[in-house]
Protein backbone atom coordinates (compact mmCIF):
# COMPACT_ATOMS: atom_id res chain seq x y z
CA UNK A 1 14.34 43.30 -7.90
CA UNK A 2 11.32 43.07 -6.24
CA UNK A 3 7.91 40.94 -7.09
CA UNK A 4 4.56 42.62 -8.80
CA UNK A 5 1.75 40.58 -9.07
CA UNK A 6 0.30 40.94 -12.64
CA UNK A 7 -4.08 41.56 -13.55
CA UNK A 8 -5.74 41.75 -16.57
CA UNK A 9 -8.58 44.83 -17.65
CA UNK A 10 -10.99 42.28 -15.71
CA UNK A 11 -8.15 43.12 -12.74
CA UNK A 12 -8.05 39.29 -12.43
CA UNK A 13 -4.65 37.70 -11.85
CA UNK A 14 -2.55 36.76 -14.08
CA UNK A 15 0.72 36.16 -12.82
CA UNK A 16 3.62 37.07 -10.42
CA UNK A 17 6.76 39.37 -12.25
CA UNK A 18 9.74 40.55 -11.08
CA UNK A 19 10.68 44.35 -11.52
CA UNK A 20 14.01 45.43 -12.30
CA UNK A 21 13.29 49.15 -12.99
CA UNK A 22 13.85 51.59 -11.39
CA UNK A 23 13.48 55.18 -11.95
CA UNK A 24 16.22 58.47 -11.74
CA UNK A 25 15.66 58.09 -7.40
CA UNK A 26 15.95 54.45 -7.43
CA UNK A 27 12.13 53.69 -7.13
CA UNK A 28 11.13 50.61 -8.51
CA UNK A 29 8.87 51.15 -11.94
CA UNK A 30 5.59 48.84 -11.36
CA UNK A 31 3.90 48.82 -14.76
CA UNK A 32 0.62 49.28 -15.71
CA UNK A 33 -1.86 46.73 -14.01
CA UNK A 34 0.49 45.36 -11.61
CA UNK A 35 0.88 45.87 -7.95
CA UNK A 36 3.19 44.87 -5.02
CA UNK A 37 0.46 44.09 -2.81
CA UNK A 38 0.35 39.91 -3.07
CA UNK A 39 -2.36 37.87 -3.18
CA UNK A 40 -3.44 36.49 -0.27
CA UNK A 41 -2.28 32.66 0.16
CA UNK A 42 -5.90 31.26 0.47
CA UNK A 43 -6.90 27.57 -0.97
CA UNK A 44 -10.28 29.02 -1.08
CA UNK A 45 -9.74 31.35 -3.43
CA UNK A 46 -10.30 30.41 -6.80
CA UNK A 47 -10.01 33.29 -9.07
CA UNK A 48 -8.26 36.44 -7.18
CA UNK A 49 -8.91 39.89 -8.59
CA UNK A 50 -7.67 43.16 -7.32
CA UNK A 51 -9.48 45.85 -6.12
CA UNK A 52 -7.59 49.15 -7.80
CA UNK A 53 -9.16 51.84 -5.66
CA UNK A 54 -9.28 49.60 -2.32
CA UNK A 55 -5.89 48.66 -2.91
CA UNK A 56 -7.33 44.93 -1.89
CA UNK A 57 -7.57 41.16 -3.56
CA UNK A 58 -11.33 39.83 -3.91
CA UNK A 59 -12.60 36.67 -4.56
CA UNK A 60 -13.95 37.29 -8.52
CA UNK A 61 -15.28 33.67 -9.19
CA UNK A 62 -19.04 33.22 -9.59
CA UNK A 63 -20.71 30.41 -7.45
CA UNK A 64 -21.08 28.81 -11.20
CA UNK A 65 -17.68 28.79 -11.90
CA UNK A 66 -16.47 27.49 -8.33
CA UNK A 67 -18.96 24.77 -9.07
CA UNK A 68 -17.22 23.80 -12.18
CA UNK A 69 -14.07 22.79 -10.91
CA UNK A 70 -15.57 20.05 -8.65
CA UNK A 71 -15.29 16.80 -9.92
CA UNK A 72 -18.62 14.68 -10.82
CA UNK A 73 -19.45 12.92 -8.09
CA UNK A 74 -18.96 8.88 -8.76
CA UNK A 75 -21.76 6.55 -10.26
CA UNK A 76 -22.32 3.91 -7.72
CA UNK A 77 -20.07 0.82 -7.35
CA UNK A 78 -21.60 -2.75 -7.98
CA UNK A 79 -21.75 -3.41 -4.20
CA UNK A 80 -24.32 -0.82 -3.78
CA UNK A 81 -26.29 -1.54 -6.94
CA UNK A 82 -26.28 -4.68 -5.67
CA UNK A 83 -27.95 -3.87 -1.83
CA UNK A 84 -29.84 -1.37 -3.96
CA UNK A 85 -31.29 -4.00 -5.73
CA UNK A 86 -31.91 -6.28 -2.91
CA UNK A 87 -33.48 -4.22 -0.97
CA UNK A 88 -35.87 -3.55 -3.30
CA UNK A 89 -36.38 -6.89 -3.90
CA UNK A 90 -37.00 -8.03 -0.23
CA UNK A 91 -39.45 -5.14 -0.07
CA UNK A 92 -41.29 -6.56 -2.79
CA UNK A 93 -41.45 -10.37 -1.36
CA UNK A 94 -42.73 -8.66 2.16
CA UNK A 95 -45.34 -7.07 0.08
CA UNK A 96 -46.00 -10.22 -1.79
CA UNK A 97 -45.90 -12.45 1.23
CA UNK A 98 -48.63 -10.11 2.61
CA UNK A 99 -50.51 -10.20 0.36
CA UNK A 100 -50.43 -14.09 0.01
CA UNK A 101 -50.97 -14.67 4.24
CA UNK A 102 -54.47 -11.60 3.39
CA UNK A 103 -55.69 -14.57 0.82
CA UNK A 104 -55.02 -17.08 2.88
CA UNK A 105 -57.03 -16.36 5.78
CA UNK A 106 -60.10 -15.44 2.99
């Protein structure tokens, strides 16, 4: 037995197989859109696809795709709504107290 990696007519992978066959000189049959080269192990690959005449894996995902899979990023807790808020609000009281102290001295 040995392992074949399978690809679909996109020659994106599918899955791994294992081939029993062999031929009349004890070659192992691959089948049709497989191939004994692996995969490579990469965690940055997100969608592997093989190469047919470079004999290669590629990375086949679209920037779009790879974009996809990342989680929303997190609204913002109540903490920093809160110091959000508050700075806002002492910005506004400087402004007011300016304001006030540029009447004042009218």
């Amino acid at each position: 037995m040995i392992q074949a990696y399978e690809y679909n007519q996109q020659n994106e992978l599918i899955r791994p197989i294992e081939v029993f066959e062999r031929d009349d000189e004890g070659n192992y049959i691959i089948p049709e859109l497989c191939t004994t080269i692996a995969p490579p192990n990469n965690p940055s690959f997100y969608k592997a696809a093989f190469d047919v005449k470079k004999q290669q894996w590629y990375e086949s995902a679209t920037q779009e795709y790879i974009d996809s899979l990342k989680p929303a990023p997190l609204p913002p807790s109540d903490i920093e709504l809160l110091k959000k808020q508050n700075a806002l609000l002492s910005k506004q009281l400087t402004q007011l107290f300016a304001i006030f102290k540029g009447a004042e001295s009218d």
